[in-house]
PDB file of N, CA and C in Angstrom:
ATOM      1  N   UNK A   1      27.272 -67.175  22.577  1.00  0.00           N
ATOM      2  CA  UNK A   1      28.547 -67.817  22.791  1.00  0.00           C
ATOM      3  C   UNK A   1      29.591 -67.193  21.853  1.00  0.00           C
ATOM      4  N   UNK A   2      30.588 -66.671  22.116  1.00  0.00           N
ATOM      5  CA  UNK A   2      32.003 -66.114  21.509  1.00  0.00           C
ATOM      6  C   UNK A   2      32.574 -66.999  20.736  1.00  0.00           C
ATOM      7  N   UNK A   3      32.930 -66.690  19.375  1.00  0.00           N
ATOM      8  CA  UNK A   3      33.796 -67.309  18.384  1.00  0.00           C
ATOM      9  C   UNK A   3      34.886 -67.751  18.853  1.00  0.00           C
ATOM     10  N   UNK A   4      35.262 -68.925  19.100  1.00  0.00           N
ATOM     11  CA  UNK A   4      36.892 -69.301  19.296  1.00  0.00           C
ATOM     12  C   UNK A   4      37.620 -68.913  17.950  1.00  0.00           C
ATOM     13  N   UNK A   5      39.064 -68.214  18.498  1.00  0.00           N
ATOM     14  CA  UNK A   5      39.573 -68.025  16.872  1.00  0.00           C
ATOM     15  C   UNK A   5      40.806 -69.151  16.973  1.00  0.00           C
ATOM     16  N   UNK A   6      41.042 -69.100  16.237  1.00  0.00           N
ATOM     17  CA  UNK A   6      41.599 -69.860  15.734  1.00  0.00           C
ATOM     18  C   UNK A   6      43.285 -69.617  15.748  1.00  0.00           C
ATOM     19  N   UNK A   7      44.176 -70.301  16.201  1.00  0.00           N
ATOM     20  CA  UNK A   7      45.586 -69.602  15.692  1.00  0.00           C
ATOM     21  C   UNK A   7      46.137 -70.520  14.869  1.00  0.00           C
ATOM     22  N   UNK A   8      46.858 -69.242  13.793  1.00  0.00           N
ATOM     23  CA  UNK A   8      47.424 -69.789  12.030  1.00  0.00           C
ATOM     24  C   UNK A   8      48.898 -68.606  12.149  1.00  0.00           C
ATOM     25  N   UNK A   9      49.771 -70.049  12.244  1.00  0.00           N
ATOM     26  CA  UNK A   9      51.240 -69.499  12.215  1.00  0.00           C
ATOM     27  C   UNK A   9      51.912 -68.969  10.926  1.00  0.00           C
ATOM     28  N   UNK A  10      52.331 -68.305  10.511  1.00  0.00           N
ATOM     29  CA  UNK A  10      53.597 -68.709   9.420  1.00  0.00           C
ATOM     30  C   UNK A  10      54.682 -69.051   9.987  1.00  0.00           C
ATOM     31  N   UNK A  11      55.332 -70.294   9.235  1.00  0.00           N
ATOM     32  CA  UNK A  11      56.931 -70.469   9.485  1.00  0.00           C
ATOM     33  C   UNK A  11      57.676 -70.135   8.286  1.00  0.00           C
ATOM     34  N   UNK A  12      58.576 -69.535   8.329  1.00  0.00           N
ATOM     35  CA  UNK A  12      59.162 -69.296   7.727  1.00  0.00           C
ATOM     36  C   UNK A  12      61.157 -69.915   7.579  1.00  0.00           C
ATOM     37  N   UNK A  13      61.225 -70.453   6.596  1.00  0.00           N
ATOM     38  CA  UNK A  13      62.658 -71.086   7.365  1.00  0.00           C
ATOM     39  C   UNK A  13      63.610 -71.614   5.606  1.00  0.00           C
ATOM     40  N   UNK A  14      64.969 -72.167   5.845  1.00  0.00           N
ATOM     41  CA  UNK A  14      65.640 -72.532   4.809  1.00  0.00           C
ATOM     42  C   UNK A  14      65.902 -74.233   4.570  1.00  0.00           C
ATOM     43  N   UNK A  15      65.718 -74.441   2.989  1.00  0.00           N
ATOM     44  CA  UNK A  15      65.318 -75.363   2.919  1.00  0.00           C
ATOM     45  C   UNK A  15      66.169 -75.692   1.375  1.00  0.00           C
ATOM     46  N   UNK A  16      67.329 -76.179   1.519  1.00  0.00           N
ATOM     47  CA  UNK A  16      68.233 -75.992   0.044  1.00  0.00           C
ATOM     48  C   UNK A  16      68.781 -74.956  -0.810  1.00  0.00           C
ATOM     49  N   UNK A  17      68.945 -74.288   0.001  1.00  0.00           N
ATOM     50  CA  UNK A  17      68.973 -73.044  -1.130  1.00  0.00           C
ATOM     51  C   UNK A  17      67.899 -71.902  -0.785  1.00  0.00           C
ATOM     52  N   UNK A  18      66.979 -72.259  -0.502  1.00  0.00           N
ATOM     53  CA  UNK A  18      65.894 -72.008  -0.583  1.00  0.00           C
ATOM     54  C   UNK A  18      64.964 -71.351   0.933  1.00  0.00           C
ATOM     55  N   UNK A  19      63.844 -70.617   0.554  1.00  0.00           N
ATOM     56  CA  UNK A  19      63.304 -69.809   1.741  1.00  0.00           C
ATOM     57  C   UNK A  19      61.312 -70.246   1.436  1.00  0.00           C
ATOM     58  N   UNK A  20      61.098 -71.136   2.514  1.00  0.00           N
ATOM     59  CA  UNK A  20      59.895 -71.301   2.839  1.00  0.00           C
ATOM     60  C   UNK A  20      59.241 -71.038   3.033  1.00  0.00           C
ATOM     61  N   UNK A  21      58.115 -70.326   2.609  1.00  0.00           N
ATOM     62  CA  UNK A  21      56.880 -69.559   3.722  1.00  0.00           C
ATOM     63  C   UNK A  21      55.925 -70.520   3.984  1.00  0.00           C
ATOM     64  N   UNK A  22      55.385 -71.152   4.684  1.00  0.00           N
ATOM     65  CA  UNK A  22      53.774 -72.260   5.001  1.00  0.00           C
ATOM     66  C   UNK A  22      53.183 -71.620   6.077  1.00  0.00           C
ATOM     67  N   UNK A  23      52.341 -72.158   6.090  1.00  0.00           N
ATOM     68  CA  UNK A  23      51.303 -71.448   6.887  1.00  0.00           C
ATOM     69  C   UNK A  23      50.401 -73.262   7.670  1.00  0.00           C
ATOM     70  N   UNK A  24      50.556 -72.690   8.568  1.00  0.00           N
ATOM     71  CA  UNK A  24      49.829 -74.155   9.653  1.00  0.00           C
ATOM     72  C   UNK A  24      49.219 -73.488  10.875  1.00  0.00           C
ATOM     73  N   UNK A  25      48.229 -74.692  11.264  1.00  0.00           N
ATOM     74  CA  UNK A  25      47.750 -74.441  12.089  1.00  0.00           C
ATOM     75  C   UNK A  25      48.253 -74.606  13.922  1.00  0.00           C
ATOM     76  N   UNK A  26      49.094 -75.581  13.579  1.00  0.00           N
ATOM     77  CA  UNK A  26      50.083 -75.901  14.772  1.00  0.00           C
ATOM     78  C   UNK A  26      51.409 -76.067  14.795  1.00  0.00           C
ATOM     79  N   UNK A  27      52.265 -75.181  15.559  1.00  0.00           N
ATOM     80  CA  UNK A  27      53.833 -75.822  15.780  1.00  0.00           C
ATOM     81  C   UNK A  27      54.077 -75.757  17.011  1.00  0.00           C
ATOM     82  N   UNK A  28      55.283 -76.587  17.246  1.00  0.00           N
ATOM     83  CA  UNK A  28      55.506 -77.026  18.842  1.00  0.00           C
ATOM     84  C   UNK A  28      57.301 -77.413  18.736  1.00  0.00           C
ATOM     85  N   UNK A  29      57.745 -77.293  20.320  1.00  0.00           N
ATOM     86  CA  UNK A  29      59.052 -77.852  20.037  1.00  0.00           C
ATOM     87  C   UNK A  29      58.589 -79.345  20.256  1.00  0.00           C
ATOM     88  N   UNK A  30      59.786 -80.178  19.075  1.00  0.00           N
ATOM     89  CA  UNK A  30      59.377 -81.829  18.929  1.00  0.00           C
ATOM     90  C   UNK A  30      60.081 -81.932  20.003  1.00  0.00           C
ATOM     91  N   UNK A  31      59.990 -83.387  20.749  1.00  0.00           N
ATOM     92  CA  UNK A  31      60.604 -84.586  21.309  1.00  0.00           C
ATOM     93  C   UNK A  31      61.969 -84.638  20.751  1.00  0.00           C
ATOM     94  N   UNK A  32      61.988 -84.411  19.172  1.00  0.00           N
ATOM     95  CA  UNK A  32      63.298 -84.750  18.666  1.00  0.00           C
ATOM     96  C   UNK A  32      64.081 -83.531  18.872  1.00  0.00           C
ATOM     97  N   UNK A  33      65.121 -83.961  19.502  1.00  0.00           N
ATOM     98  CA  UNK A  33      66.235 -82.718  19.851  1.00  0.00           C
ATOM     99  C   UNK A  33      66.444 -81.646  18.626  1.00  0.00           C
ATOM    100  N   UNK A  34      66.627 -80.381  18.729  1.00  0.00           N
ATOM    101  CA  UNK A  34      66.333 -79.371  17.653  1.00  0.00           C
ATOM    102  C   UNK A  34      65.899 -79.142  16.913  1.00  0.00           C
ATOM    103  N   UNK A  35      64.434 -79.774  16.889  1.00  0.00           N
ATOM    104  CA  UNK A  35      63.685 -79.464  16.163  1.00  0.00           C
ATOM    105  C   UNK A  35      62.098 -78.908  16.354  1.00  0.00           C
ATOM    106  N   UNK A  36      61.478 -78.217  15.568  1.00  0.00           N
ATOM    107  CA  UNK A  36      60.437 -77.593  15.494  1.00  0.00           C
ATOM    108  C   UNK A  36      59.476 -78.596  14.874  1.00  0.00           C
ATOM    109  N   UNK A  37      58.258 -78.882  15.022  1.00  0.00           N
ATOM    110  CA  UNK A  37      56.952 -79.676  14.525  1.00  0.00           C
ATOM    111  C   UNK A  37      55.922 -78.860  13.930  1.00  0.00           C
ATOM    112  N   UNK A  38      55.880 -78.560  13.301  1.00  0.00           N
ATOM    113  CA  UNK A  38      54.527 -78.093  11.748  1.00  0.00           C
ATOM    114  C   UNK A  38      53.688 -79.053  11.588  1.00  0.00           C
ATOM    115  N   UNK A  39      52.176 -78.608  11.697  1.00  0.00           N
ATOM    116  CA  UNK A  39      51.207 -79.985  11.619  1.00  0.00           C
ATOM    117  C   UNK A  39      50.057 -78.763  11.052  1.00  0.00           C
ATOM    118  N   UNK A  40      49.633 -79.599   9.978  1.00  0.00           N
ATOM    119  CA  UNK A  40      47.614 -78.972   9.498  1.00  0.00           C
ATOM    120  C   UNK A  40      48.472 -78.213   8.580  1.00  0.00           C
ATOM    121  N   UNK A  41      48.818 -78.154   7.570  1.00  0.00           N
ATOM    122  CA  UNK A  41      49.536 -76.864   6.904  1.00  0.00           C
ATOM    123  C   UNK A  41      47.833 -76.253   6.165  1.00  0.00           C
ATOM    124  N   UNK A  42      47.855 -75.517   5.515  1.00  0.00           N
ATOM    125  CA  UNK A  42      47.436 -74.619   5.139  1.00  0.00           C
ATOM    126  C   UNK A  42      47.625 -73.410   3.924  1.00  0.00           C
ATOM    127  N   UNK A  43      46.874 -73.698   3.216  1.00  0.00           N
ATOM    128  CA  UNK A  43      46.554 -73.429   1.195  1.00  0.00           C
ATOM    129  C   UNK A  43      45.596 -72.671   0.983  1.00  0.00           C
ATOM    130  N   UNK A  44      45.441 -71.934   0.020  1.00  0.00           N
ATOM    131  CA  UNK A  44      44.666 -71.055  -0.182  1.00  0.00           C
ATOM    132  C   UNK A  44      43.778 -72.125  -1.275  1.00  0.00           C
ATOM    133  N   UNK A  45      42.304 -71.372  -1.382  1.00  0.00           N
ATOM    134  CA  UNK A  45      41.158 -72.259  -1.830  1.00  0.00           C
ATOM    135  C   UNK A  45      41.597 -72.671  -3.314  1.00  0.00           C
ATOM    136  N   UNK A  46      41.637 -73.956  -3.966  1.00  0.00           N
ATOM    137  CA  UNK A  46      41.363 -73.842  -5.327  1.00  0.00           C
ATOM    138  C   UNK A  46      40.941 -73.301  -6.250  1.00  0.00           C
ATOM    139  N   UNK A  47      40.114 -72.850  -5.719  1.00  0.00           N
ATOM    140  CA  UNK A  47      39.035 -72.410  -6.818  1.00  0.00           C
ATOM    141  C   UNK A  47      39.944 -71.101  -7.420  1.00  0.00           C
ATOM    142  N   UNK A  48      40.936 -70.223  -7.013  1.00  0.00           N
ATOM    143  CA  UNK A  48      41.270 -69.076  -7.967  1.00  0.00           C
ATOM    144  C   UNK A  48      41.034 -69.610  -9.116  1.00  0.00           C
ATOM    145  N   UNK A  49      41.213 -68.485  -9.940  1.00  0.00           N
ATOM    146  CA  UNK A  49      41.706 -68.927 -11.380  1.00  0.00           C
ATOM    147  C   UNK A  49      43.334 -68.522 -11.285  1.00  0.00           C
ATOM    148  N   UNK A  50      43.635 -67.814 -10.899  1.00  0.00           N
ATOM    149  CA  UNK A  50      45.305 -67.443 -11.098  1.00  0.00           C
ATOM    150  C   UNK A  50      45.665 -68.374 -10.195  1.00  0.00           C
ATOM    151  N   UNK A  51      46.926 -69.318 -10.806  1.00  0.00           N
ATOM    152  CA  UNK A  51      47.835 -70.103  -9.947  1.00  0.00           C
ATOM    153  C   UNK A  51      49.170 -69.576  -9.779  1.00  0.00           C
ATOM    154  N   UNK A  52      49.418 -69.998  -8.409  1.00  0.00           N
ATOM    155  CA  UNK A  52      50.768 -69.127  -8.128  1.00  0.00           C
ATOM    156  C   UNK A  52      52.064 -70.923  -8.228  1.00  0.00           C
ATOM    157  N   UNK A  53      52.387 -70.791  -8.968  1.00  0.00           N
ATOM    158  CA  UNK A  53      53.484 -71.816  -9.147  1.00  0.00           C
ATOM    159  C   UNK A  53      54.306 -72.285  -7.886  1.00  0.00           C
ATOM    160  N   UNK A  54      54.669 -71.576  -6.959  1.00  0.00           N
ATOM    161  CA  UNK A  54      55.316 -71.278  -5.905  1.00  0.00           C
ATOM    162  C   UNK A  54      54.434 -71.906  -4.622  1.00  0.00           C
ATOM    163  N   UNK A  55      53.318 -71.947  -4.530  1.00  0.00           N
ATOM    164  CA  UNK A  55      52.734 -72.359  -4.219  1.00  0.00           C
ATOM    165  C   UNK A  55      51.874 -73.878  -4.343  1.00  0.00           C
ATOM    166  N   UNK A  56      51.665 -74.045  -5.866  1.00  0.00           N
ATOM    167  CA  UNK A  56      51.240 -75.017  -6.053  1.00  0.00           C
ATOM    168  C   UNK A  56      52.523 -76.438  -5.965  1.00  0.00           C
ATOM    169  N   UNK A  57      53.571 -76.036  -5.915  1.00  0.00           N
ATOM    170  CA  UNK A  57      55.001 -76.642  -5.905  1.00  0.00           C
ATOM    171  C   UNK A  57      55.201 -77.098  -4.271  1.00  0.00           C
ATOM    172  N   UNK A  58      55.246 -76.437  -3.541  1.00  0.00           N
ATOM    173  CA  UNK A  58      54.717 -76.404  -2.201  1.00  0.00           C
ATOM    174  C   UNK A  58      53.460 -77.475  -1.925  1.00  0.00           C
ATOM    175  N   UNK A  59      51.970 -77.187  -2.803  1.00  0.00           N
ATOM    176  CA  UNK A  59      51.009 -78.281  -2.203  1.00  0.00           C
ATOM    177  C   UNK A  59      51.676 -79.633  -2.500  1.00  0.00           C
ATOM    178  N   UNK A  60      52.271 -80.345  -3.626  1.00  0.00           N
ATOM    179  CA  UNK A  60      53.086 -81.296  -4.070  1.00  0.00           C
ATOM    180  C   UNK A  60      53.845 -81.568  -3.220  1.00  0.00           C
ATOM    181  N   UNK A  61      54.376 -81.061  -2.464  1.00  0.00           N
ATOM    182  CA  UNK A  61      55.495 -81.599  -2.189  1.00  0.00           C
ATOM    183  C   UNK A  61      55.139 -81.798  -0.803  1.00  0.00           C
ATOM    184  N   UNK A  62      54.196 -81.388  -0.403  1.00  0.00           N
ATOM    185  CA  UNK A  62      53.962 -81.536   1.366  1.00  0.00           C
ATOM    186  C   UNK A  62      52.076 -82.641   1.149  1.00  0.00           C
ATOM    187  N   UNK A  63      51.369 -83.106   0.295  1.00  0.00           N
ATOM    188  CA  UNK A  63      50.450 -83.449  -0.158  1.00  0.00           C
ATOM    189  C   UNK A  63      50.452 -84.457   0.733  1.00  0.00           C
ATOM    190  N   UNK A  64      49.916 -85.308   1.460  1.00  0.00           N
ATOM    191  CA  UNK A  64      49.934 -86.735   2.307  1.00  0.00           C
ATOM    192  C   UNK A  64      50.725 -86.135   3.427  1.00  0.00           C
ATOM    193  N   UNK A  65      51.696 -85.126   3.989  1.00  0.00           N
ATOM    194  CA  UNK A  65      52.598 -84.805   4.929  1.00  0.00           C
ATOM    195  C   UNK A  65      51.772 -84.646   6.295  1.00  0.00           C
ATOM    196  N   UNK A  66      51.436 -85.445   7.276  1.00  0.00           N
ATOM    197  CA  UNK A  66      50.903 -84.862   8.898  1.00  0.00           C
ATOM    198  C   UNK A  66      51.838 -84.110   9.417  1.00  0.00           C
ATOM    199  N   UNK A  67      52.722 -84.203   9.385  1.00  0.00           N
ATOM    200  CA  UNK A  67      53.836 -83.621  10.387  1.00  0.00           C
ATOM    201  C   UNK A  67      54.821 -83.620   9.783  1.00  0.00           C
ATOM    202  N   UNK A  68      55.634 -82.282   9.527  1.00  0.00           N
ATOM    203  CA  UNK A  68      57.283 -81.733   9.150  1.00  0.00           C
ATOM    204  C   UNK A  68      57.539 -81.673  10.877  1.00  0.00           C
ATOM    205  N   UNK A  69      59.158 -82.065  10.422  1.00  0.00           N
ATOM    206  CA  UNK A  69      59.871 -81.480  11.573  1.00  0.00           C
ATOM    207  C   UNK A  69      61.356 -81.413  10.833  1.00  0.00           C
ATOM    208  N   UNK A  70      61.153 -79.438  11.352  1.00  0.00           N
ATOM    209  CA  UNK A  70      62.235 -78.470  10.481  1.00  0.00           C
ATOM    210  C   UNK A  70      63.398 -77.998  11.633  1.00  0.00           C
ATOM    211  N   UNK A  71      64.246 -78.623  11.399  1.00  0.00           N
ATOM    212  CA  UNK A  71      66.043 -78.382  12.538  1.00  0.00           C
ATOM    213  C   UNK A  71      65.725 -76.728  12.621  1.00  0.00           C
ATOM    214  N   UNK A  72      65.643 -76.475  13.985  1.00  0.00           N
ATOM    215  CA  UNK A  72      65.529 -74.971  14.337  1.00  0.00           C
ATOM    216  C   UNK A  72      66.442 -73.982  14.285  1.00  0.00           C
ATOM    217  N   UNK A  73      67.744 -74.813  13.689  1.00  0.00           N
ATOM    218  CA  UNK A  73      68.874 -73.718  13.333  1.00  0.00           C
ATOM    219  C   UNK A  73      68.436 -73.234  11.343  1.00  0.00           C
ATOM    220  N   UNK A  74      67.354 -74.042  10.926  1.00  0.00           N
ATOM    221  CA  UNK A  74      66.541 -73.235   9.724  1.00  0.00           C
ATOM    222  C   UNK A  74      65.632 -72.086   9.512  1.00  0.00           C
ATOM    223  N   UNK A  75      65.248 -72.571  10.842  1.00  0.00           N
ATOM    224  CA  UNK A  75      63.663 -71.118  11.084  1.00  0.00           C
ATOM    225  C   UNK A  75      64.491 -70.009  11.175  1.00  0.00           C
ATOM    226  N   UNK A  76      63.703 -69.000  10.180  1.00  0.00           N
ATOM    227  CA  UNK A  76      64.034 -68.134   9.807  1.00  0.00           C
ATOM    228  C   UNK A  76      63.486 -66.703  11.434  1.00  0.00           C
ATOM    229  N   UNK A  77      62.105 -67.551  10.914  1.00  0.00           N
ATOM    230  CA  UNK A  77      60.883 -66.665  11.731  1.00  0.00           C
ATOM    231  C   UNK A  77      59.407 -67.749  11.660  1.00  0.00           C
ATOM    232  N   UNK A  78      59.087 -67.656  13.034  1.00  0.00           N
ATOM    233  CA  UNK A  78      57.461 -67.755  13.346  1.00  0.00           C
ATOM    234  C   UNK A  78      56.372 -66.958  13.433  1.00  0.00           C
ATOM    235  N   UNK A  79      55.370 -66.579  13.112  1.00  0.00           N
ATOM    236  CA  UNK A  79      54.767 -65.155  13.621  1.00  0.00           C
ATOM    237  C   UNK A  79      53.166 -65.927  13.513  1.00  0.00           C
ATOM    238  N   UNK A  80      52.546 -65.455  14.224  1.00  0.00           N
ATOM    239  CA  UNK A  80      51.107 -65.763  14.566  1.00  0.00           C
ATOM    240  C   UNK A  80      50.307 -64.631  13.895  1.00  0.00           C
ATOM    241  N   UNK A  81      49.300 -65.207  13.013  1.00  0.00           N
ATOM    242  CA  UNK A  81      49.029 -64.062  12.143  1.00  0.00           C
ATOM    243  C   UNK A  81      47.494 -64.100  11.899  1.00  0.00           C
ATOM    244  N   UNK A  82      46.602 -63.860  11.689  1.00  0.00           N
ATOM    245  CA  UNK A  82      45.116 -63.173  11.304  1.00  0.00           C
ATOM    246  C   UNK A  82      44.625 -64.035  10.550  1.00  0.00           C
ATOM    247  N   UNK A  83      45.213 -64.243   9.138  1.00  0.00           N
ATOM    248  CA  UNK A  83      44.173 -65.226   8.420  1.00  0.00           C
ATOM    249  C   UNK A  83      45.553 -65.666   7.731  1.00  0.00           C
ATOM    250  N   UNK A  84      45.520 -67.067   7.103  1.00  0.00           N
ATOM    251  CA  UNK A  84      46.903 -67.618   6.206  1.00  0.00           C
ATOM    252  C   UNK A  84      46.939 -66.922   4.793  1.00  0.00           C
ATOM    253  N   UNK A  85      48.051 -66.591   4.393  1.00  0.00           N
ATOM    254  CA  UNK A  85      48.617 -65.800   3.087  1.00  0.00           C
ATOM    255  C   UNK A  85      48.603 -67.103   1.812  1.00  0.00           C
ATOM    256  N   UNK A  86      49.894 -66.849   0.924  1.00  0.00           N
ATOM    257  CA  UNK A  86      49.707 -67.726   0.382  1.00  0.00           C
ATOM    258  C   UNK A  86      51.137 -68.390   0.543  1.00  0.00           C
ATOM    259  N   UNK A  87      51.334 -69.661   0.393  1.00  0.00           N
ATOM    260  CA  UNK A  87      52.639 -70.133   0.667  1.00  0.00           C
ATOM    261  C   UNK A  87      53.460 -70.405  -0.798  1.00  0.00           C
ATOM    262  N   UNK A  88      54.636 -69.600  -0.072  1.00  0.00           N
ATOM    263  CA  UNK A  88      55.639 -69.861  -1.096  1.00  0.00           C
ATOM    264  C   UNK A  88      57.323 -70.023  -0.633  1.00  0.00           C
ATOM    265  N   UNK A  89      57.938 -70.143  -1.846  1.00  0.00           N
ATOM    266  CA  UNK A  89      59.348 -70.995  -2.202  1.00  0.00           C
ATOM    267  C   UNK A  89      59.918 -69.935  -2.753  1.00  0.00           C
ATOM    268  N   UNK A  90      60.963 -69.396  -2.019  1.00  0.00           N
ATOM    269  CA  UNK A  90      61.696 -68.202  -3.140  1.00  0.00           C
ATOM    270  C   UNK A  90      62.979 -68.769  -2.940  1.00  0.00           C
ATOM    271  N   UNK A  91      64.093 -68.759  -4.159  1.00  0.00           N
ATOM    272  CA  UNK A  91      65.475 -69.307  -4.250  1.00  0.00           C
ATOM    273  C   UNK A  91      66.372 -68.231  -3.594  1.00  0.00           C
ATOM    274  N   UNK A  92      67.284 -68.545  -3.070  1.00  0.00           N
ATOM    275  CA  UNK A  92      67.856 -67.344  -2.232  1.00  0.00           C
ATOM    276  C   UNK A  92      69.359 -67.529  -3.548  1.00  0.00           C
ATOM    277  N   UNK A  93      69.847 -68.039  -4.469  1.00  0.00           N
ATOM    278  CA  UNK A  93      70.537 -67.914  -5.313  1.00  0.00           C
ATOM    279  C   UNK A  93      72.042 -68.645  -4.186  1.00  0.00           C
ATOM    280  N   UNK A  94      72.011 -69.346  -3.502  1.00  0.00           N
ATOM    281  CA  UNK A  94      73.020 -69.603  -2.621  1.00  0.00           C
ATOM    282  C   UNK A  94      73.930 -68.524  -1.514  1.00  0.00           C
ATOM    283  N   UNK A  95      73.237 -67.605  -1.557  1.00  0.00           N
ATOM    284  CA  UNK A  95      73.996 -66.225  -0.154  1.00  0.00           C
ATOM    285  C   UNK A  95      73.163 -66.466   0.638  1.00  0.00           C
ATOM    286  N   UNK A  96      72.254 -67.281   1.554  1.00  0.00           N
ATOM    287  CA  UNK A  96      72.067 -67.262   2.609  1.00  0.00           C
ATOM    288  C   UNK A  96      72.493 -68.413   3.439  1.00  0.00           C
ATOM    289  N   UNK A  97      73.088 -68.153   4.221  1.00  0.00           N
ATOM    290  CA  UNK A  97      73.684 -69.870   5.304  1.00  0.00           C
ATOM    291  C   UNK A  97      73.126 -69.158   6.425  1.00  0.00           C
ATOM    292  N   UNK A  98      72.087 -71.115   6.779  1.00  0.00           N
ATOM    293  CA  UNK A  98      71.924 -70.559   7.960  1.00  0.00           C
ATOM    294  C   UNK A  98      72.909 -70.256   9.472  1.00  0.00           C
ATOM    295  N   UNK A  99      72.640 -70.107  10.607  1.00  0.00           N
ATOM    296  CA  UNK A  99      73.232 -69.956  11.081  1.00  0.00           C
ATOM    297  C   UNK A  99      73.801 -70.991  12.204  1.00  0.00           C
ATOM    298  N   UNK A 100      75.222 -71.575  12.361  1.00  0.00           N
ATOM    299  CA  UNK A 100      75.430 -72.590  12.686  1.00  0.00           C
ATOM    300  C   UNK A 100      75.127 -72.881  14.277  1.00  0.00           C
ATOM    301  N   UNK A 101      74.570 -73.486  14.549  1.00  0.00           N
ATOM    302  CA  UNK A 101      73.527 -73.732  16.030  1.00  0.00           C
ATOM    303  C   UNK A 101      74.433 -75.289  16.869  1.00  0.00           C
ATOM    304  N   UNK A 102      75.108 -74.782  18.099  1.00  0.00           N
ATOM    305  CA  UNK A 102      75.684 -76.065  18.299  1.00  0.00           C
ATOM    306  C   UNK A 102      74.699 -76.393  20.342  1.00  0.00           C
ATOM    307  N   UNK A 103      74.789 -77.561  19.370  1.00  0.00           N
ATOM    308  CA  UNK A 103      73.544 -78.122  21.024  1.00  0.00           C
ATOM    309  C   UNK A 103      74.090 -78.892  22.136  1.00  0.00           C
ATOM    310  N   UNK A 104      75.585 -79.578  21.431  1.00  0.00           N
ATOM    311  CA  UNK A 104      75.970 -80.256  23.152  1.00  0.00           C
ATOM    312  C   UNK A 104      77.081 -79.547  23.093  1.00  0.00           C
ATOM    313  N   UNK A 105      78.164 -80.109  24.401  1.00  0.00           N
ATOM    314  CA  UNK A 105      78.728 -79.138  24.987  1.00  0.00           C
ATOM    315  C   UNK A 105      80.253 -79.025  23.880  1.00  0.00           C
ATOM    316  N   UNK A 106      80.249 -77.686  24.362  1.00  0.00           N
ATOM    317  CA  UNK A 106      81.928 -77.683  23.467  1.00  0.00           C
ATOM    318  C   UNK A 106      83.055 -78.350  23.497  1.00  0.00           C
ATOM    319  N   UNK A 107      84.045 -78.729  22.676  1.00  0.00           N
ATOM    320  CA  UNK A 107      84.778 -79.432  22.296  1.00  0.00           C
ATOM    321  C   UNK A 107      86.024 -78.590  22.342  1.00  0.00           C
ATOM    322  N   UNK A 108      85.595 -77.334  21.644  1.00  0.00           N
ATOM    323  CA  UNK A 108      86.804 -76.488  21.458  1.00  0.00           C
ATOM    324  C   UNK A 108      87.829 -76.235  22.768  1.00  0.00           C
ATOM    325  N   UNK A 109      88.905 -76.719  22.648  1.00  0.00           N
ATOM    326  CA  UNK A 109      90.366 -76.076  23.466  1.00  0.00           C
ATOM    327  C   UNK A 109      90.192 -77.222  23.893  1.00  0.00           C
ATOM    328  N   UNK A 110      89.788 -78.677  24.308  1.00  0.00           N
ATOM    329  CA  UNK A 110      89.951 -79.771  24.855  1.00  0.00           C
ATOM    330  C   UNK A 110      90.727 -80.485  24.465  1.00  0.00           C
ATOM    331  N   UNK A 111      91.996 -81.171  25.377  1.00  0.00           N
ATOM    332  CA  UNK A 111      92.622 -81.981  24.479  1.00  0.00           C
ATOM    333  C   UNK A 111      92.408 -83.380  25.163  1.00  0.00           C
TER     334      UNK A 111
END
């Protein structure tokens, strides 16, 4: 019988300032209008001895979390990938805005 593999996303997206990498086992478009659903995230084993701060900041903060749902005008990038990396938080120093995403109909020139 053939190994089922498994698919392990990265999302990648902005989050305060800030640039996300996680790694999960499932995303989907939500129910909730513009948004993306992240479920099962995914950590590299304890046991290293080297801790990556960036990461461990990340398990904290998503620890008890079933389900994120990240406004899709944040996602950076999705990519379906081989085995999960390690997840991290890099500060973008305030130069990145995302890009402004408009979902109902236009307003502009209406009087």
């Amino acid at each position: 019988m053939a190994e089922e593999k498994k698919q392990i996303y990265r999302v990648i997206f902005l989050n305060q300032e800030e640039v996300y990498e996680v790694y999960a086992k499932n995303i989907y478009q939500s129910d909730l209008f513009g948004f993306i659903e992240v479920e099962e995230f995914l950590f590299g084993e304890r046991s290293q001895i080297v801790v990556d701060p960036s990461e461990e900041k990340l398990k904290n903060e998503l620890e008890g979390v079933v389900r994120s749902f990240i406004p899709m005008g944040a996602i950076v990038r999705i990519d379906e990938v081989e085995k999960e990396g390690v997840a991290k938080v890099v500060s973008t120093g305030g130069k990145v805005t995302p890009f402004p995403i408009q979902f109902g109909p236009s307003t502009r020139g209406k009087k």
